[in-house]
PDB file of N, CA and C in Angstrom:
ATOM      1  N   UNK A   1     178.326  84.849 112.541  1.00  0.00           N
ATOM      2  CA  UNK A   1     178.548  86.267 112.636  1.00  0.00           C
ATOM      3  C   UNK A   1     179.612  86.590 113.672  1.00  0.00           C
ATOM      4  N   UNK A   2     180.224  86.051 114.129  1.00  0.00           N
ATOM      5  CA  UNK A   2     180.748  85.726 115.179  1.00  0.00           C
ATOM      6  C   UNK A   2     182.490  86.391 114.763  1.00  0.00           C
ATOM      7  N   UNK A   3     182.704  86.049 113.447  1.00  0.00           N
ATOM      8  CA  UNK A   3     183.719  86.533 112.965  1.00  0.00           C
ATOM      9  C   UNK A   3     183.790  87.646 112.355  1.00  0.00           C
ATOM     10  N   UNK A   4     183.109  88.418 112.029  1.00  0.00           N
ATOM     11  CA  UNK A   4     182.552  89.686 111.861  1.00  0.00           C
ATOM     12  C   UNK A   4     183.167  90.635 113.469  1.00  0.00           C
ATOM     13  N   UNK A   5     182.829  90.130 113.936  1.00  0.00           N
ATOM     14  CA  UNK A   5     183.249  90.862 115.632  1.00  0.00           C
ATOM     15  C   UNK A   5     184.491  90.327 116.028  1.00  0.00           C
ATOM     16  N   UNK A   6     185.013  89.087 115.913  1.00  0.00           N
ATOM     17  CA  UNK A   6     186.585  88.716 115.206  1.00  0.00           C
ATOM     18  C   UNK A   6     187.670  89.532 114.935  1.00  0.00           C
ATOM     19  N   UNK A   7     186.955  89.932 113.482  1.00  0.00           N
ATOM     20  CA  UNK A   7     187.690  91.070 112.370  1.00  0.00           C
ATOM     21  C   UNK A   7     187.741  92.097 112.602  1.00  0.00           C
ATOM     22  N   UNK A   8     187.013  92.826 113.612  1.00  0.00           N
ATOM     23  CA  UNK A   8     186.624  94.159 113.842  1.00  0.00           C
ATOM     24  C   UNK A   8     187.842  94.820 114.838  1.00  0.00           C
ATOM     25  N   UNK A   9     188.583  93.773 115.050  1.00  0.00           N
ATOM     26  CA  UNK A   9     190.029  93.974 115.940  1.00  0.00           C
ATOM     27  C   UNK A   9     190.964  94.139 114.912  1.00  0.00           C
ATOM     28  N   UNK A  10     192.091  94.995 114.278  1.00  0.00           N
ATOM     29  CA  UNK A  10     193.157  94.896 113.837  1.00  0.00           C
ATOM     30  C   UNK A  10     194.185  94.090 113.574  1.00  0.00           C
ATOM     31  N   UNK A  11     194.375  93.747 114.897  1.00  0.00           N
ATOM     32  CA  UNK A  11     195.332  92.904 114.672  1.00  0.00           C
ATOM     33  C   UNK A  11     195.052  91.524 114.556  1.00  0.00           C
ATOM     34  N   UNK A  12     193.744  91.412 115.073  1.00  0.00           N
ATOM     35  CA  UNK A  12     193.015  90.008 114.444  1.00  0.00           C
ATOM     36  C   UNK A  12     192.891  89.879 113.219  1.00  0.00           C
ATOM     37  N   UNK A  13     192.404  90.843 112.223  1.00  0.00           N
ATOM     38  CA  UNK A  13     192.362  90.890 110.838  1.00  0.00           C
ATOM     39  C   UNK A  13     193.748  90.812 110.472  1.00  0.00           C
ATOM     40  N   UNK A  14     194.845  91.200 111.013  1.00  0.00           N
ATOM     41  CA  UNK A  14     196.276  91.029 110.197  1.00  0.00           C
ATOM     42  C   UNK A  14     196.613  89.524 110.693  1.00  0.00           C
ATOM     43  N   UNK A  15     196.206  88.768 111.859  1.00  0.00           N
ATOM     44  CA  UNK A  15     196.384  87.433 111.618  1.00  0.00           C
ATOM     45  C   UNK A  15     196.082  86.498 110.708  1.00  0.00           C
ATOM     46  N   UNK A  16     194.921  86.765 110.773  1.00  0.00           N
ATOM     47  CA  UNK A  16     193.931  86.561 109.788  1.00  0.00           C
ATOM     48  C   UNK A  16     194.262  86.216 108.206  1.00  0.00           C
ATOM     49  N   UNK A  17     195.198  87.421 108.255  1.00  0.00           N
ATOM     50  CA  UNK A  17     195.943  87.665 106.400  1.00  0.00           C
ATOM     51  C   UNK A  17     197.009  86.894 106.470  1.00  0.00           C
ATOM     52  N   UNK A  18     197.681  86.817 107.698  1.00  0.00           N
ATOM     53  CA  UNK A  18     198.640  86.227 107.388  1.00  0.00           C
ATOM     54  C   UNK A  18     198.500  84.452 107.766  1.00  0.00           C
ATOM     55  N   UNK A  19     197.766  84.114 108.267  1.00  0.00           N
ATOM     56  CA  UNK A  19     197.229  82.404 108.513  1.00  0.00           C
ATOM     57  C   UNK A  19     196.800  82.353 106.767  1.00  0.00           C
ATOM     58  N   UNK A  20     195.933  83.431 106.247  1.00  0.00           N
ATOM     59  CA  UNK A  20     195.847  83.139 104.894  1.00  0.00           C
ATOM     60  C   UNK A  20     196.567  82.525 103.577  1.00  0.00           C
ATOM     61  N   UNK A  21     197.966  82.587 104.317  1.00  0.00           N
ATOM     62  CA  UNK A  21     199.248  82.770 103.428  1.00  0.00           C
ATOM     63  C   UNK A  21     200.337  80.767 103.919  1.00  0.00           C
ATOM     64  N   UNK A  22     199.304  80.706 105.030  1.00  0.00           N
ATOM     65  CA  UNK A  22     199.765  79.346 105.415  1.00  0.00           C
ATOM     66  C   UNK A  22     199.708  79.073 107.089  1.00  0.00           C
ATOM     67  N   UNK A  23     199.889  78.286 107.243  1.00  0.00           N
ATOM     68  CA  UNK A  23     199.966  77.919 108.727  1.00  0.00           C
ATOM     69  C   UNK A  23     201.054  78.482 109.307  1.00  0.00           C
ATOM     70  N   UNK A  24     200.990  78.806 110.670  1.00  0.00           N
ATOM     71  CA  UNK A  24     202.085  79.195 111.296  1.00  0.00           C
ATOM     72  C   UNK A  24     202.343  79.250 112.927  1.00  0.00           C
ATOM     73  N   UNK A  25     203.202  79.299 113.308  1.00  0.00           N
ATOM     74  CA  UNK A  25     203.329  79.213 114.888  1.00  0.00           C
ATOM     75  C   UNK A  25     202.789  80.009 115.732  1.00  0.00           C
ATOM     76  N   UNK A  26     202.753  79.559 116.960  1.00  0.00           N
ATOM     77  CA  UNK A  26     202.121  81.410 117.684  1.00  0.00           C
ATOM     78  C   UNK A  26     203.571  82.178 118.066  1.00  0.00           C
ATOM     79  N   UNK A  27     204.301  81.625 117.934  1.00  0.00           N
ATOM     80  CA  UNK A  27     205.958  82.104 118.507  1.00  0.00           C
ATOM     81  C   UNK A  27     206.124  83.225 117.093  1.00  0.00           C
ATOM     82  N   UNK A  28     205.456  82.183 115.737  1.00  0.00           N
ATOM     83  CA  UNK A  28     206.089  83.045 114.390  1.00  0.00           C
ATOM     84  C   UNK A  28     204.876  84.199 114.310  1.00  0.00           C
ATOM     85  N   UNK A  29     203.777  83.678 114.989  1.00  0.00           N
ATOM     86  CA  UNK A  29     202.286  85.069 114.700  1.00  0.00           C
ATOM     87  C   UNK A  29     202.990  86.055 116.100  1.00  0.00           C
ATOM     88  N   UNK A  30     203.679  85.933 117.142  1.00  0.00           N
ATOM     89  CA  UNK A  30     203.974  86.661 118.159  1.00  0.00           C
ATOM     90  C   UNK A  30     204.853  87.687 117.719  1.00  0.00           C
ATOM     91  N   UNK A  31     205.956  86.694 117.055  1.00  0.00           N
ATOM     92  CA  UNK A  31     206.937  87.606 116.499  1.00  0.00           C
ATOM     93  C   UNK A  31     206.845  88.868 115.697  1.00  0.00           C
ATOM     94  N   UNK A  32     205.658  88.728 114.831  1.00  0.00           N
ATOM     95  CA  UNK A  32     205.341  89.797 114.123  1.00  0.00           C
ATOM     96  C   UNK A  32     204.523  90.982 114.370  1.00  0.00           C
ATOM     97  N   UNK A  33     204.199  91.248 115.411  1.00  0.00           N
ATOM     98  CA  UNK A  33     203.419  92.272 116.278  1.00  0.00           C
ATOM     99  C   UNK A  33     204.054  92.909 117.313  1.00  0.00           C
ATOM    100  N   UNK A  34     204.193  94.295 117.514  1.00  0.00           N
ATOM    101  CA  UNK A  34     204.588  94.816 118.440  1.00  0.00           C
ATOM    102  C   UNK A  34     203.717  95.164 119.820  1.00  0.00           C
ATOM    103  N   UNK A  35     203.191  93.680 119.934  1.00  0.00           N
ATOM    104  CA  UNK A  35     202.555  93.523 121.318  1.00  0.00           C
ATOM    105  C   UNK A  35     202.891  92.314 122.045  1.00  0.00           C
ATOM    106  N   UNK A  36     202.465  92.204 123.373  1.00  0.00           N
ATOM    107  CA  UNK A  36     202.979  90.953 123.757  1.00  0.00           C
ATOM    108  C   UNK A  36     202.421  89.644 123.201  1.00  0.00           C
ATOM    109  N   UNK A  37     203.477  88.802 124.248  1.00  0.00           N
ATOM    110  CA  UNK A  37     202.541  87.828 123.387  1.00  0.00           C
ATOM    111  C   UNK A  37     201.523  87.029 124.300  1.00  0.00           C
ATOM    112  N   UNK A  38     201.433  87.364 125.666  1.00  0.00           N
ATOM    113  CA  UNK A  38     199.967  87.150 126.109  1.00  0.00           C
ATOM    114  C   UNK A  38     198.993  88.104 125.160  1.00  0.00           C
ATOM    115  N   UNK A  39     199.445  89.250 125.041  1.00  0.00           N
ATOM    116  CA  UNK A  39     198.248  89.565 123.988  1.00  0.00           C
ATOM    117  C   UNK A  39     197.922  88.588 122.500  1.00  0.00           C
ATOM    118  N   UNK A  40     198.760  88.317 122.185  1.00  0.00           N
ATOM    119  CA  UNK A  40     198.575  87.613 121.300  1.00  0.00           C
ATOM    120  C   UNK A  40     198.042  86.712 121.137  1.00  0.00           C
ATOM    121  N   UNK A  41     198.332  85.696 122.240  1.00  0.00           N
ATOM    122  CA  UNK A  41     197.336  84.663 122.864  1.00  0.00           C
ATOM    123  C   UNK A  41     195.870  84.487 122.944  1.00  0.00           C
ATOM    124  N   UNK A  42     195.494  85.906 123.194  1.00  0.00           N
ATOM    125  CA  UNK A  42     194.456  86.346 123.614  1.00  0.00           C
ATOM    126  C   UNK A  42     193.571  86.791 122.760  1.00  0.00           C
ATOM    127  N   UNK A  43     194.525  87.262 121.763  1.00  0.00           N
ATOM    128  CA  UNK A  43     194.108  87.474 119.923  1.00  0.00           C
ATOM    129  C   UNK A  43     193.651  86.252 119.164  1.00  0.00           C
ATOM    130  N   UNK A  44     194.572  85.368 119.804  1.00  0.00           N
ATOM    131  CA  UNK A  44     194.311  83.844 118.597  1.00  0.00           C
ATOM    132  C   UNK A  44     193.121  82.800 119.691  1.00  0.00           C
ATOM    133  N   UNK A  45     193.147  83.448 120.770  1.00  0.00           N
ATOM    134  CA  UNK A  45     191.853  82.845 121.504  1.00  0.00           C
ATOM    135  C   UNK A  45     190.679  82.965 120.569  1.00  0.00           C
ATOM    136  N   UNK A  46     190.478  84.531 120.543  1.00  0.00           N
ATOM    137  CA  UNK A  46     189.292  84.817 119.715  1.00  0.00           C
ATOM    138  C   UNK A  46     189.152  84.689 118.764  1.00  0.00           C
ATOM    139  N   UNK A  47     190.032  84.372 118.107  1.00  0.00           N
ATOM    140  CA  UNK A  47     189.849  83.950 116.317  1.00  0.00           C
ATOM    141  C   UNK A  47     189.694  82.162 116.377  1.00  0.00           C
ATOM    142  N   UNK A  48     190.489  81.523 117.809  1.00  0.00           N
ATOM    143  CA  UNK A  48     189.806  79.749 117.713  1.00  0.00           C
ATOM    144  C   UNK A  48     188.473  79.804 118.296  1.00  0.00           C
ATOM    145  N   UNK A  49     187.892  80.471 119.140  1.00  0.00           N
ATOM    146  CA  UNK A  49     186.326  80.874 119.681  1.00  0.00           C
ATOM    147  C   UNK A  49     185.516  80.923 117.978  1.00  0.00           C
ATOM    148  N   UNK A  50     185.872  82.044 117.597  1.00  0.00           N
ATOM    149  CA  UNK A  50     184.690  82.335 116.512  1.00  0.00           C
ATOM    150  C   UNK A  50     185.036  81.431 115.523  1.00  0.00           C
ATOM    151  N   UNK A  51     185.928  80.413 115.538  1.00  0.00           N
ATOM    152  CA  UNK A  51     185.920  79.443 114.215  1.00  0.00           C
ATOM    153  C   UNK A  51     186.530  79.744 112.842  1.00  0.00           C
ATOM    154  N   UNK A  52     187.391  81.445 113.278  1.00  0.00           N
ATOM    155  CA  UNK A  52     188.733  81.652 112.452  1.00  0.00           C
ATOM    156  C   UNK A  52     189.683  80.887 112.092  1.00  0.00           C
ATOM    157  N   UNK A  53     190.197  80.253 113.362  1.00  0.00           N
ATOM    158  CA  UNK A  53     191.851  79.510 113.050  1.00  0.00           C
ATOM    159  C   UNK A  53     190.994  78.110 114.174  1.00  0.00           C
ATOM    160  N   UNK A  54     191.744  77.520 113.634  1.00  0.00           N
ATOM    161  CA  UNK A  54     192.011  76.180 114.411  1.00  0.00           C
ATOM    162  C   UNK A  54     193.668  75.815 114.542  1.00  0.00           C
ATOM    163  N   UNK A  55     193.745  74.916 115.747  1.00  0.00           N
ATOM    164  CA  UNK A  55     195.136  74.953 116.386  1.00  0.00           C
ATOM    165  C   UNK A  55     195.422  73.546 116.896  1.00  0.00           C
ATOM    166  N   UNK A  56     196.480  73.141 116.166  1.00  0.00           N
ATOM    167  CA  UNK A  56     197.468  71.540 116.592  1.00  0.00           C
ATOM    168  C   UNK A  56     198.543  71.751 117.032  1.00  0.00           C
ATOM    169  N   UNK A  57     198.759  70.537 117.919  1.00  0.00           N
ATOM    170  CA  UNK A  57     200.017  70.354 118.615  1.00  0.00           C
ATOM    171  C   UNK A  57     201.036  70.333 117.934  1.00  0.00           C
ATOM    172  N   UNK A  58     202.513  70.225 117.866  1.00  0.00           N
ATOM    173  CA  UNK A  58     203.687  69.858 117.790  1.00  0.00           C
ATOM    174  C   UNK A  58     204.672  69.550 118.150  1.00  0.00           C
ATOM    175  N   UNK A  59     204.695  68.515 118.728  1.00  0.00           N
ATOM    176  CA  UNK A  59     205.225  68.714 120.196  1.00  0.00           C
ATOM    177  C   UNK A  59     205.578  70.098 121.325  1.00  0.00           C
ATOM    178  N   UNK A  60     206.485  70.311 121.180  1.00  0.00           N
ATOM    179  CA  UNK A  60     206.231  72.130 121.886  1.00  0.00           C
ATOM    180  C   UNK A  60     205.774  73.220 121.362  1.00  0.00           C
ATOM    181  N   UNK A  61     205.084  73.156 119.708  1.00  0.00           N
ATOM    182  CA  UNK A  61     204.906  73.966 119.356  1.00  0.00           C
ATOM    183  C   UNK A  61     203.321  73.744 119.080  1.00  0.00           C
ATOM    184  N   UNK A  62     202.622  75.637 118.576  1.00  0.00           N
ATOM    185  CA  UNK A  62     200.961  75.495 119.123  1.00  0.00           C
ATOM    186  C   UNK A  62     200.938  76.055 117.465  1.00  0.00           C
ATOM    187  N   UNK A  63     200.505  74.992 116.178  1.00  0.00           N
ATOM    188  CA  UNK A  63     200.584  75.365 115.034  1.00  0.00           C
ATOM    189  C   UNK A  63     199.127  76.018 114.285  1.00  0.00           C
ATOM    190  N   UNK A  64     199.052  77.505 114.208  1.00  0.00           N
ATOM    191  CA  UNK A  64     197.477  78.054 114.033  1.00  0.00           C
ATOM    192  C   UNK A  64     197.438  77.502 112.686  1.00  0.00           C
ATOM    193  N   UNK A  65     195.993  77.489 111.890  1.00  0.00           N
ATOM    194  CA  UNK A  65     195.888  77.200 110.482  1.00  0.00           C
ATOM    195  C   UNK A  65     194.350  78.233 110.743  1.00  0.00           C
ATOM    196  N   UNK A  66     194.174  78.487 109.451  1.00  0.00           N
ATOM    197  CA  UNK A  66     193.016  79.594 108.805  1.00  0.00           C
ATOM    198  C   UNK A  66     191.827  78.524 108.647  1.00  0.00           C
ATOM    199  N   UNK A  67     190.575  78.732 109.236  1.00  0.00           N
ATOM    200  CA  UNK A  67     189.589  77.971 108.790  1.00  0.00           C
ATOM    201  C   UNK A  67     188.690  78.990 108.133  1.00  0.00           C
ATOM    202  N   UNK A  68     188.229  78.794 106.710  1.00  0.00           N
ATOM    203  CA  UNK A  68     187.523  79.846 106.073  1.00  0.00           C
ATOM    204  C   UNK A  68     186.089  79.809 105.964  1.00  0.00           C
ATOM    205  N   UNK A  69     185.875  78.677 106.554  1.00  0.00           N
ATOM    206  CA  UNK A  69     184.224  78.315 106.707  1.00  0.00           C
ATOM    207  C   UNK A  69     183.551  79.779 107.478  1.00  0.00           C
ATOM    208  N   UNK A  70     184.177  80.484 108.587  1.00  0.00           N
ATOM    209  CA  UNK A  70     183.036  81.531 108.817  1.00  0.00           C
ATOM    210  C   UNK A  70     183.223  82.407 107.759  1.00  0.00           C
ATOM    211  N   UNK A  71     184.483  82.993 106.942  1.00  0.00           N
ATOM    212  CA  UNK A  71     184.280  83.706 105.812  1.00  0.00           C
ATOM    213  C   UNK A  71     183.269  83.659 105.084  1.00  0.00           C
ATOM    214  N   UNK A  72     183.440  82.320 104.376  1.00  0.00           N
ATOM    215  CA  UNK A  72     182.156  82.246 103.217  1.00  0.00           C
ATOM    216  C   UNK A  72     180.886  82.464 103.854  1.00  0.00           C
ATOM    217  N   UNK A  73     180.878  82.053 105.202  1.00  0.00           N
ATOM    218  CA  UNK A  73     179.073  82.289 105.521  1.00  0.00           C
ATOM    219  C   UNK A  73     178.902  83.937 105.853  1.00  0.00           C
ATOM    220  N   UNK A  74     180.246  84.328 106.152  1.00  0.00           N
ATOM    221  CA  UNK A  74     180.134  86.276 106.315  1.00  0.00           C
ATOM    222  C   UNK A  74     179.982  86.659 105.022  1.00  0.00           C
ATOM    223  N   UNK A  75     180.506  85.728 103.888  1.00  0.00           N
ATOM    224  CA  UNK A  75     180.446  86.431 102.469  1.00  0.00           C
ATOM    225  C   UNK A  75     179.249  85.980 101.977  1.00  0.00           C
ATOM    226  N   UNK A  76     178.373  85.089 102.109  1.00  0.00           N
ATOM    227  CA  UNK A  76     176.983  84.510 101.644  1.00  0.00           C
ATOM    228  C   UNK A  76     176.241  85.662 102.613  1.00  0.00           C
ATOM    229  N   UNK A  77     176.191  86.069 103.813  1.00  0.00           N
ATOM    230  CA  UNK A  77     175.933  87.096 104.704  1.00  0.00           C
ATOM    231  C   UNK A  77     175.735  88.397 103.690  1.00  0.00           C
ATOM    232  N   UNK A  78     176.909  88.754 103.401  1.00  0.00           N
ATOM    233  CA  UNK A  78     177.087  90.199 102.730  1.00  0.00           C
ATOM    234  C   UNK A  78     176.594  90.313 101.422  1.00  0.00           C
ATOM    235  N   UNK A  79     177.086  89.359 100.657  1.00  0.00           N
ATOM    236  CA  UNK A  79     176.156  89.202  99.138  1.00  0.00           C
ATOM    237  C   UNK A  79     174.900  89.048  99.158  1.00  0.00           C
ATOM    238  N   UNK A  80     173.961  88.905  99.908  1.00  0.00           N
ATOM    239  CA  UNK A  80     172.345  88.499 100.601  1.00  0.00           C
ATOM    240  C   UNK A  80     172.263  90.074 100.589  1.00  0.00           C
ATOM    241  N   UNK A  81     172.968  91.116 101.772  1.00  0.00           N
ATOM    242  CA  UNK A  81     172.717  92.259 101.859  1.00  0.00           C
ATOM    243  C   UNK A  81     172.842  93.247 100.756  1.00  0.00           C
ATOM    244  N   UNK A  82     173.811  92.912  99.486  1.00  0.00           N
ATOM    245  CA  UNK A  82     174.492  93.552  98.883  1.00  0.00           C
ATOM    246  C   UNK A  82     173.236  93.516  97.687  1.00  0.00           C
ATOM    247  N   UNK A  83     172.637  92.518  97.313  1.00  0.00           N
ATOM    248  CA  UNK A  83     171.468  92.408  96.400  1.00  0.00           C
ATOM    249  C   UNK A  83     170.392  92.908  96.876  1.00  0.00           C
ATOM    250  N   UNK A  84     169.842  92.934  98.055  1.00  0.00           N
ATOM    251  CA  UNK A  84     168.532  93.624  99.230  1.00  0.00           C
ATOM    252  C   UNK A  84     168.974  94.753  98.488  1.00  0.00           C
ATOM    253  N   UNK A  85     170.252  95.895  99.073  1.00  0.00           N
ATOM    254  CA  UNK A  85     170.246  96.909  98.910  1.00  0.00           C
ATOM    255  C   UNK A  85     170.591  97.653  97.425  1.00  0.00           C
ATOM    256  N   UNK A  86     171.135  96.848  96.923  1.00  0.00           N
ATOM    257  CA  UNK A  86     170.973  97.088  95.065  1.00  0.00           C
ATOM    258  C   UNK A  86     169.560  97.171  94.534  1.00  0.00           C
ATOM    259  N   UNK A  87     168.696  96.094  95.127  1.00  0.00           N
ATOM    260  CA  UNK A  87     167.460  96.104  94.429  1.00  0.00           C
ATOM    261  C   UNK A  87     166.408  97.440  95.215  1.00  0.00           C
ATOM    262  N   UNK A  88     167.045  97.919  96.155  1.00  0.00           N
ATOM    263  CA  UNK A  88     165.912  98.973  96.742  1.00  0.00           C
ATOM    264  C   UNK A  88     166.530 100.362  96.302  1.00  0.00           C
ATOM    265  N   UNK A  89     167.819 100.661  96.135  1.00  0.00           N
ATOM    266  CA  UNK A  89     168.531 101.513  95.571  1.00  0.00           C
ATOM    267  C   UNK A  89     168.169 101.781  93.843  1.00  0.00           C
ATOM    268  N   UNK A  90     168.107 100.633  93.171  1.00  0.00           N
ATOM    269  CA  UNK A  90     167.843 100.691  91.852  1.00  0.00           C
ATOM    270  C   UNK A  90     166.297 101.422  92.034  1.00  0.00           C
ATOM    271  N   UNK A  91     165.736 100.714  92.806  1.00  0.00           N
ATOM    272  CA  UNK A  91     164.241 101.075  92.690  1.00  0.00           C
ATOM    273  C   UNK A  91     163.899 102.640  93.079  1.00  0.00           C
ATOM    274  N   UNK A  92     164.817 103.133  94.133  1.00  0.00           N
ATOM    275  CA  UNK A  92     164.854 104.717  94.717  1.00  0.00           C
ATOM    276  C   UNK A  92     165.266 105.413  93.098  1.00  0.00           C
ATOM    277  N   UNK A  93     166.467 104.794  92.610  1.00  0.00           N
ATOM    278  CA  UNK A  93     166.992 105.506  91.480  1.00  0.00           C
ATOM    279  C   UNK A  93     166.184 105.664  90.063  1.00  0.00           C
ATOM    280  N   UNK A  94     165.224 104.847  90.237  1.00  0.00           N
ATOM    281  CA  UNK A  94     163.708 104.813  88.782  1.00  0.00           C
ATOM    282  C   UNK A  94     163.106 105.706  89.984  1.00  0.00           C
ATOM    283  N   UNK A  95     162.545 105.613  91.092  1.00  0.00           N
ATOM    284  CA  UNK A  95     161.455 106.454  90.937  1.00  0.00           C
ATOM    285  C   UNK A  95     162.146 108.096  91.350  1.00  0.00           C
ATOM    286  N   UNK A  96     163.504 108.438  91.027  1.00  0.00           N
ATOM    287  CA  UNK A  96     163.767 109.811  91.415  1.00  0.00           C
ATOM    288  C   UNK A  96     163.868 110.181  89.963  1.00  0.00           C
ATOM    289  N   UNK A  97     164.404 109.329  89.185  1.00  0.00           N
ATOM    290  CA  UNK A  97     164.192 109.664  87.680  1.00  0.00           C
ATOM    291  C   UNK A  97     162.285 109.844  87.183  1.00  0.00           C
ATOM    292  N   UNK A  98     161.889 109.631  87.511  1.00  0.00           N
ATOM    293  CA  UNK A  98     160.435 109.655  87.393  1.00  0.00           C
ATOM    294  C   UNK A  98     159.758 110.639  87.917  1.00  0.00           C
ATOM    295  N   UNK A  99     160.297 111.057  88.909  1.00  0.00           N
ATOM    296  CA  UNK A  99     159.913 112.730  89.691  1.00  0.00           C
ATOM    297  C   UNK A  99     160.990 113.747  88.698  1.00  0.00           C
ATOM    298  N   UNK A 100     161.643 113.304  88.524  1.00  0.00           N
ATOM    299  CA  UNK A 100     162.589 114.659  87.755  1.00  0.00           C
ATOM    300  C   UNK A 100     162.191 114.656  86.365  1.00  0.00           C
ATOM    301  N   UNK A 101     161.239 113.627  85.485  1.00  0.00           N
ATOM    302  CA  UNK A 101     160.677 113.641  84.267  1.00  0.00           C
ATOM    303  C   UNK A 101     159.128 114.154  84.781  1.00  0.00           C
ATOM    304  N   UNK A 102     158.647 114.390  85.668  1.00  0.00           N
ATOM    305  CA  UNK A 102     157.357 115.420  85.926  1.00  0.00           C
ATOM    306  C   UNK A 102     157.833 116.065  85.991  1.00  0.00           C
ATOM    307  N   UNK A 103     158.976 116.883  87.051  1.00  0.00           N
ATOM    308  CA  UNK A 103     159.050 118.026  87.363  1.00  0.00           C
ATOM    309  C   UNK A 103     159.215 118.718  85.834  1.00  0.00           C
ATOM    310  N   UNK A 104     160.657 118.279  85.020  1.00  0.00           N
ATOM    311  CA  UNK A 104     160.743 118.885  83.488  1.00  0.00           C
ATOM    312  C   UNK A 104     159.315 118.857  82.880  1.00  0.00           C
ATOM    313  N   UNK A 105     158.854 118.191  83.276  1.00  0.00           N
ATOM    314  CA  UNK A 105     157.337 118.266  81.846  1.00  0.00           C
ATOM    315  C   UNK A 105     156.370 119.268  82.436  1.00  0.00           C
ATOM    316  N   UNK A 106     156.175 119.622  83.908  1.00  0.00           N
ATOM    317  CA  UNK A 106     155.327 120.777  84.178  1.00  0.00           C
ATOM    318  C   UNK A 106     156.363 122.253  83.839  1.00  0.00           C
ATOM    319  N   UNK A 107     157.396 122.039  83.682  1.00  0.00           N
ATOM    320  CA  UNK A 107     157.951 123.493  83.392  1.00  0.00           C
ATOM    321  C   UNK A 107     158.054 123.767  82.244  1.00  0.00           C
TER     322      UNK A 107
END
């Protein structure tokens, strides 16, 4: 869950999209934000903490890559919730149909 609170940053989620698209530098993820790039740093901290990106050497260069393993467990997460609340919703939605077929039959 960890990446859930990750994502909940902006510009973490636009890293995010764009590590999606392939690996890339922190010089080339710096470049594309109009923030610094200690912030940035500080951005791709928290996305190698929660198990977003993972990060190799190159010789001078710090190469991020997308790890999608917390996705799927945020998406096994959300599809778990998404059926809970379908099946209690369906069930609200029979028994309001069921009060509105008394109410018509006493009038």
């Amino acid at each position: 869950m960890e990446a859930c609170a990750a994502l909940a940053d902006p510009i973490r989620k636009q890293i995010v999209e764009l590590l999606a698209s392939g690996d890339r530098t922190a010089g080339d993820i710096a470049a594309r934000f109009p923030v610094t790039r200690p912030a940035i740093s500080r951005h791709l901290r928290v996305l190698r903490e929660s198990g977003l990106a993972t990060v190799r050497g190159d010789a001078q260069r710090r190469i991020y890559q997308l790890n999608t393993a917390p996705l799927v467990e945020l998406e096994d997460w959300i599809g778990a919730q998404r059926r809970l609340w379908d099946g209690r919703l369906d069930a609200l939605g029979r028994h309001l149909d069921t009060m509105e077929g008394k109410r018509r039959s006493r009038q």
